[in-house]
Protein backbone atom coordinates (compact mmCIF):
# COMPACT_ATOMS: atom_id res chain seq x y z
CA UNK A 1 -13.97 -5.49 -28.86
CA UNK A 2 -15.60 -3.53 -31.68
CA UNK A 3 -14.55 0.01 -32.32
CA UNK A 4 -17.93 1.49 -32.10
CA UNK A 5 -18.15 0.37 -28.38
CA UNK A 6 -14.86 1.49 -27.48
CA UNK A 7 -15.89 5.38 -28.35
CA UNK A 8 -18.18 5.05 -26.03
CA UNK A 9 -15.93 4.86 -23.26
CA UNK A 10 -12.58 4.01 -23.44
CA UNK A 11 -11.66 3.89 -19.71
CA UNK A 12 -14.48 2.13 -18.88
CA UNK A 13 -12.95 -0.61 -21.07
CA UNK A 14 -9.48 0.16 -20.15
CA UNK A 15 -10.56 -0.17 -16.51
CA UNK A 16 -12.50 -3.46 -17.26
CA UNK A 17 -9.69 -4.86 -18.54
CA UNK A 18 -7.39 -4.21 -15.44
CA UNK A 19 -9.45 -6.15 -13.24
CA UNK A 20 -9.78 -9.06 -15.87
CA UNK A 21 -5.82 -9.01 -15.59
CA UNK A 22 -5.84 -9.48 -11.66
CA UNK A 23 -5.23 -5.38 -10.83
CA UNK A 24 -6.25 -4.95 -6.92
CA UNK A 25 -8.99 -1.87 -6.66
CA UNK A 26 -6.44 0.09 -5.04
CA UNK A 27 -4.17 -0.04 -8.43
CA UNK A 28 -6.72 0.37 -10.38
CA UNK A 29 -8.23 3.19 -9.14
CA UNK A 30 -4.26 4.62 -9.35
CA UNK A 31 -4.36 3.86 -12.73
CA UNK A 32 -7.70 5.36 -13.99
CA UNK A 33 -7.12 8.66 -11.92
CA UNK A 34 -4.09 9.25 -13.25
CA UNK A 35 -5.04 8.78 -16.60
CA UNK A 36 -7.68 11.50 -16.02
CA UNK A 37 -5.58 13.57 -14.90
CA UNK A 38 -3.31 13.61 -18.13
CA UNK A 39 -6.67 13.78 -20.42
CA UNK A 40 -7.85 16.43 -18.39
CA UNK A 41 -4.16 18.32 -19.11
CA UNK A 42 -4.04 18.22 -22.54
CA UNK A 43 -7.94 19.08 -23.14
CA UNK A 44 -8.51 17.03 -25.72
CA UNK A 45 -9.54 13.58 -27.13
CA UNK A 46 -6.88 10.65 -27.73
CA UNK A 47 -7.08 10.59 -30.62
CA UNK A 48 -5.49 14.22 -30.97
CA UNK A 49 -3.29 14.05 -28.54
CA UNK A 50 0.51 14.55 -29.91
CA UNK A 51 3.96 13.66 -28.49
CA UNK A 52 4.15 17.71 -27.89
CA UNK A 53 1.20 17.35 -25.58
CA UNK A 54 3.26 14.77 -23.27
CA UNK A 55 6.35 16.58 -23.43
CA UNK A 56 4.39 19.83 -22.09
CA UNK A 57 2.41 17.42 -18.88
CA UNK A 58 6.38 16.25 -18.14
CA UNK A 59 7.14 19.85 -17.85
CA UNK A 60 4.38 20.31 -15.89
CA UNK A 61 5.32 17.92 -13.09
CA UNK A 62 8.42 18.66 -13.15
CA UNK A 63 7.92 22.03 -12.12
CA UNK A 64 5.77 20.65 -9.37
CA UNK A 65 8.83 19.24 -8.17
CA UNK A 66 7.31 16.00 -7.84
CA UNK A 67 9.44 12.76 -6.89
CA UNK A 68 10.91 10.97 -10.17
CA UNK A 69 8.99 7.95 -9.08
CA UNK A 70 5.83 10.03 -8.77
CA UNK A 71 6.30 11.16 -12.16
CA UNK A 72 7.26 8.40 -13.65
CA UNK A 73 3.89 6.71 -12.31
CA UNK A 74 1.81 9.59 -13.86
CA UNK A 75 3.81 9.38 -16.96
CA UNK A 76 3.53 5.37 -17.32
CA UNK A 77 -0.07 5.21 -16.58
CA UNK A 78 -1.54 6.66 -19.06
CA UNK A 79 1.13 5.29 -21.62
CA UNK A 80 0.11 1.84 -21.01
CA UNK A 81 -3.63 3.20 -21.77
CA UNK A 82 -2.35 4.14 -24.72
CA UNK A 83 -1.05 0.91 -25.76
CA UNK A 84 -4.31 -0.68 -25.20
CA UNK A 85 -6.18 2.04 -26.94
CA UNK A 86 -4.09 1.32 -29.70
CA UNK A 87 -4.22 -2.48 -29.59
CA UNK A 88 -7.65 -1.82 -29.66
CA UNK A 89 -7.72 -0.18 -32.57
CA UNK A 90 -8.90 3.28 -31.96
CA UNK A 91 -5.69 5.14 -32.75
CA UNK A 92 -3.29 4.15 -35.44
CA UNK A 93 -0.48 6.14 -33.56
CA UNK A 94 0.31 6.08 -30.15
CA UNK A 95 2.15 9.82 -28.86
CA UNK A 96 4.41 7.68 -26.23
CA UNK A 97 6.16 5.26 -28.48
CA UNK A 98 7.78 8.55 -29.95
CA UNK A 99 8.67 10.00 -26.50
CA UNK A 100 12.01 8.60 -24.50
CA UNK A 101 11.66 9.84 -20.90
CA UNK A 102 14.41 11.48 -19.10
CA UNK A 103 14.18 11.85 -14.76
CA UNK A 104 16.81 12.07 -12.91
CA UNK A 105 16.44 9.62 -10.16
CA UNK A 106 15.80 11.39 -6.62
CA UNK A 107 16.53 9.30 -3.45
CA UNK A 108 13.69 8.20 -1.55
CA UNK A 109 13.69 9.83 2.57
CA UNK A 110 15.28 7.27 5.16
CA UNK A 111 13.53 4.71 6.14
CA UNK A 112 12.52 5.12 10.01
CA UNK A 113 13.71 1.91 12.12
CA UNK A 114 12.67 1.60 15.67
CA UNK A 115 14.77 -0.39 18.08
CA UNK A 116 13.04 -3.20 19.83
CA UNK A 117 13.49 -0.93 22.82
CA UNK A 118 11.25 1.75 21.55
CA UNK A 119 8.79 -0.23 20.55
CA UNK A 120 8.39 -1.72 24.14
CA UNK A 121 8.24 2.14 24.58
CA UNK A 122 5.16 2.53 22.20
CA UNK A 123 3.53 -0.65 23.82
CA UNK A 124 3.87 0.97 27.27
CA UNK A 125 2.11 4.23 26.44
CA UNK A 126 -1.20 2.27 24.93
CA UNK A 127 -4.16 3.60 26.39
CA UNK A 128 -6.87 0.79 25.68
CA UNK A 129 -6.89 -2.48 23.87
CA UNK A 130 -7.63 -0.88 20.62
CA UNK A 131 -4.34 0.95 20.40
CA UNK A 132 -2.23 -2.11 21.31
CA UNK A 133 -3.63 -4.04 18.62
CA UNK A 134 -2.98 -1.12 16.06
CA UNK A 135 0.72 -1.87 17.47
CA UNK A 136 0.10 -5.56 17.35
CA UNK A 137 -1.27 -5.50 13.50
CA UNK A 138 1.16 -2.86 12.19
CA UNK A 139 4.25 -4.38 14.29
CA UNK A 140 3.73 -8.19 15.19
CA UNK A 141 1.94 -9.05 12.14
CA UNK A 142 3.93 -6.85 9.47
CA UNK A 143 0.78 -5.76 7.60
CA UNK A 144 0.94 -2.65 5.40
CA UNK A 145 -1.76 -0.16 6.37
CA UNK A 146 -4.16 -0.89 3.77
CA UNK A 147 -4.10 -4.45 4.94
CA UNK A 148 -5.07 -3.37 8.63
CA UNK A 149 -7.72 -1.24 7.18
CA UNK A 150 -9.11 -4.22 5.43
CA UNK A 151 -8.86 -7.15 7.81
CA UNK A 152 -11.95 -8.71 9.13
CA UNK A 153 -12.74 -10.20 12.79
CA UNK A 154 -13.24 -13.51 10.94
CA UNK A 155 -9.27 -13.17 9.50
CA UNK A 156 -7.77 -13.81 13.29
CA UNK A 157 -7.78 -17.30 13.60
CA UNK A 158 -7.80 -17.74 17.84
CA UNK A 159 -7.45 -21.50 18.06
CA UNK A 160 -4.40 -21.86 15.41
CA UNK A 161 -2.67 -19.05 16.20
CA UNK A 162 -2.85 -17.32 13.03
CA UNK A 163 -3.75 -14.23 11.56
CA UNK A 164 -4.93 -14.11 7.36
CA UNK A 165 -4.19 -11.64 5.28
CA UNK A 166 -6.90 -12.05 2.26
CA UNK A 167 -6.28 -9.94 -0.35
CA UNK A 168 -2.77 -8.49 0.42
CA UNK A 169 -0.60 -6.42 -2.45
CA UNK A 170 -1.34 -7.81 -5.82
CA UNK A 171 -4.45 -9.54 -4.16
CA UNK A 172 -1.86 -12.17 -2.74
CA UNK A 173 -3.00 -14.26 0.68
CA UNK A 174 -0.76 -14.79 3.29
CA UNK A 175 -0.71 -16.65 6.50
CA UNK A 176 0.81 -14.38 9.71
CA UNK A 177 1.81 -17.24 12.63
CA UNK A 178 1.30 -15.02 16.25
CA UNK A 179 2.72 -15.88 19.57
CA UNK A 180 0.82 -16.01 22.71
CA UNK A 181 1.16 -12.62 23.72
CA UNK A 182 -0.50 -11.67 20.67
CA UNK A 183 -3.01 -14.52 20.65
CA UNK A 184 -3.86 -13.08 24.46
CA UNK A 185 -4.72 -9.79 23.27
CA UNK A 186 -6.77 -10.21 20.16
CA UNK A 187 -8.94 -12.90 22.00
CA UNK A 188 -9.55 -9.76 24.77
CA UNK A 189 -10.12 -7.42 21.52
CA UNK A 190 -12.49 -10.30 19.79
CA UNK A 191 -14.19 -10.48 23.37
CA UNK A 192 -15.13 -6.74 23.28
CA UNK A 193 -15.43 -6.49 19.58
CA UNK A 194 -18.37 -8.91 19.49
CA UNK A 195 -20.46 -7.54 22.22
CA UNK A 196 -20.89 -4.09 19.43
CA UNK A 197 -24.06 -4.39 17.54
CA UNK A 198 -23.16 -3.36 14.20
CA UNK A 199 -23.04 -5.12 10.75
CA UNK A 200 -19.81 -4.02 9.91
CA UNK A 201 -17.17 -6.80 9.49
CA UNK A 202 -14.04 -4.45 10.14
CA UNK A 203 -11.71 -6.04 13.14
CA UNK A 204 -11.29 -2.19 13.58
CA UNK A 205 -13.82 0.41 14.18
CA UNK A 206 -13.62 4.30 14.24
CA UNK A 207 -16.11 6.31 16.38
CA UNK A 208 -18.99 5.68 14.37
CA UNK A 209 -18.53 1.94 14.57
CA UNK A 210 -17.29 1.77 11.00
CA UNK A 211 -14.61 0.31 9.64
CA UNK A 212 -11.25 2.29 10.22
CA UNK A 213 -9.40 3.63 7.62
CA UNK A 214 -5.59 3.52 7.19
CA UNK A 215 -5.30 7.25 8.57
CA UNK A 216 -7.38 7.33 11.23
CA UNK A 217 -5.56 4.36 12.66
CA UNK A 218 -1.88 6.39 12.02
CA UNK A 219 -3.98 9.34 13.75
CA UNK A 220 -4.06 7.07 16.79
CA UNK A 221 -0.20 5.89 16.23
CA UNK A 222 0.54 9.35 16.61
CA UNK A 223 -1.38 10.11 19.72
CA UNK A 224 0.59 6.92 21.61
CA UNK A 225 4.13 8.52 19.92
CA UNK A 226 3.36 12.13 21.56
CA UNK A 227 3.00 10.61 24.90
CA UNK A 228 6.23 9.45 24.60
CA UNK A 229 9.95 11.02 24.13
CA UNK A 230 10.70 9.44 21.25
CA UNK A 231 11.53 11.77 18.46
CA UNK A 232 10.99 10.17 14.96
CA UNK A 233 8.07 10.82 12.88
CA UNK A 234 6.95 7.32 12.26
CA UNK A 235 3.95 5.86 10.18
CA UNK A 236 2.38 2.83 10.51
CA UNK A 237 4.72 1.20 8.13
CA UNK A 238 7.85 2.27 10.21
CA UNK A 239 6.56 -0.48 12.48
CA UNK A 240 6.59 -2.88 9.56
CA UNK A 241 10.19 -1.79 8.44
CA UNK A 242 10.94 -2.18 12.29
CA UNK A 243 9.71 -5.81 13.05
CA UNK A 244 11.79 -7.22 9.47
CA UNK A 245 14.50 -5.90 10.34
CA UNK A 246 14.33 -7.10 13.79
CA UNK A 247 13.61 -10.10 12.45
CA UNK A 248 16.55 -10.19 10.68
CA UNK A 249 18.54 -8.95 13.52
CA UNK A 250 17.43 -12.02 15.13
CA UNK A 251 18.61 -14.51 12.53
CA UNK A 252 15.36 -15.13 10.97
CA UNK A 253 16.05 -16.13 7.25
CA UNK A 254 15.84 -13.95 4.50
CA UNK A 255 13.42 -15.78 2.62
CA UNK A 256 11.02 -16.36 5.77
CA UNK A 257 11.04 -12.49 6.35
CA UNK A 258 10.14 -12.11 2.41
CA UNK A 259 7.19 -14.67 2.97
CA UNK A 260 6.14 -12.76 6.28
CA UNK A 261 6.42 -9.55 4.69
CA UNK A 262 4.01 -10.99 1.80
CA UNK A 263 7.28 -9.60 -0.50
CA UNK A 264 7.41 -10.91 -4.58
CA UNK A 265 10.57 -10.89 -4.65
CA UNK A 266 13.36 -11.31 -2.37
CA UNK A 267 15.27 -8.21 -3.54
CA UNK A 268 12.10 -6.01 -2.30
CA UNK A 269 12.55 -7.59 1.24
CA UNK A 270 16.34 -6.18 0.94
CA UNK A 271 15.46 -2.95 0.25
CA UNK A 272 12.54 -2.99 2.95
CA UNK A 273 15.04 -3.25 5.68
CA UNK A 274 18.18 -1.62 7.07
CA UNK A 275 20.32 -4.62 6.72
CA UNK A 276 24.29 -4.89 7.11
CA UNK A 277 26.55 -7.23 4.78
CA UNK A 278 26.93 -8.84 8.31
CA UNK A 279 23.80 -9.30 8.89
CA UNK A 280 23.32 -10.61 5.67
């Protein structure tokens, strides 16, 4: 890349480059916003940016009283911009490689677990189809909530029993096996789904018969939860924590869980799930 082009814009480059390496546009945009926000901070070009300058935008979030993990992420982002600017050749000195990080690491909150009870609980207070296969997606197939946001009509597989999970974290496929209970409802939900005249090729619609977004489907979570008397303030990935450790509970094998999860590794699968040394 010549250097010329690179003043031009930098992130533009930078952000080129991420997809070119495989980034999902979820990452990416992560990446690139952060960024911003540290350039925007210091007000002033890369190239005059100093090791003082970072050491003032830790500060900064610190006294935001921001998670460690949250900082960290708004800390490593724009190094590794850095490093490319610099393996690019536009700066001869990168500010980071001068700057050792200090955070003291913060917990994260308990994860919420639902017994199989409750969720029979959550099932039972479902209004309309819809809702139940929130539940069903969220719960019986594991997905995180950007997946349910993204999946298409043309991802539930009827016939085979099988529901595909396209471009899952790290833009990694997965194949979800469903029972009959589940392959009952979505063929009901398919049924129903098909007869709206729209373009859209969401398996879930809002209002406006576009495709739903991740927190307009926990909106709905939330409305089944209050007509309940469960008290725990759950999100839609509660319901995936629930139905791995369940599985678990049931004697599934680790690894299994890890490949229904759509996990990397089989440590993240650990940590997903309230698990005993019994259990284990």
């Amino acid at each position: 890349m010549k250097k010329d082009n690179l003043k031009a814009d930098l992130l533009y480059y930078y952000q080129s480059e991420l997809h070119t390496l495989g980034y999902n546009a979820n990452t990416i945009y992560s990446k690139i916003r952060n960024i911003k926000s540290f350039l925007t901070f210091t007000n002033k070009q890369e190239k005059q940016i100093q090791t003082k300058d970072l050491e003032n935008y830790i500060k900064e979030l610190k006294q935001r009283k921001l998670h460690s993990s949250t900082i960290y992420q708004y800390y490593t982002h724009p190094k590794e911009y850095f490093r490319y600017i610099k393996e690019s050749k536009y700066i001869s000195k990168n500010p980071f490689e001068t700057l050792i990080l200090h955070l003291e690491k913060q917990p994260y909150k308990e994860r919420i677990i639902l017994t199989q009870e409750e969720i029979q609980i959550l099932y039972s207070k479902t209004k309309n189809l819809q809702e139940k296969i929130i539940l069903h997606l969220s719960y019986g197939c594991g997905l995180r909530a950007i997946e349910l946001e993204r999946i298409n009509t043309e991802d539930v597989d009827i016939k085979n029993k099988l529901v595909i999970v396209e471009q899952g974290k790290n833009s990694k496929r997965r194949i979800i096996p469903i029972n009959q209970t589940l392959q009952k409802d979505f063929t009901k939900y398919l049924h129903q789904r098909n007869r709206i005249k729209t373009k859209e090729t969401a398996l879930l619609l809002n209002q406006k018969q576009q495709r739903m977004k991740k927190h307009t489907a926990l909106e709905l979570l939330k409305k089944i939860l209050k007509r309940t008397t469960l008290n725990k303030n759950i999100t839609l990935h509660s319901l995936r924590h629930s139905i791995a450790t369940h599985l678990l509970e049931k004697g599934v094998k680790l690894e299994s869980v890890r490949e229904f999860l759509g996990h990397k590794y089989l440590d993240t699968t650990q940590k997903y799930t309230r698990i005993t040394q019994l259990d284990l």
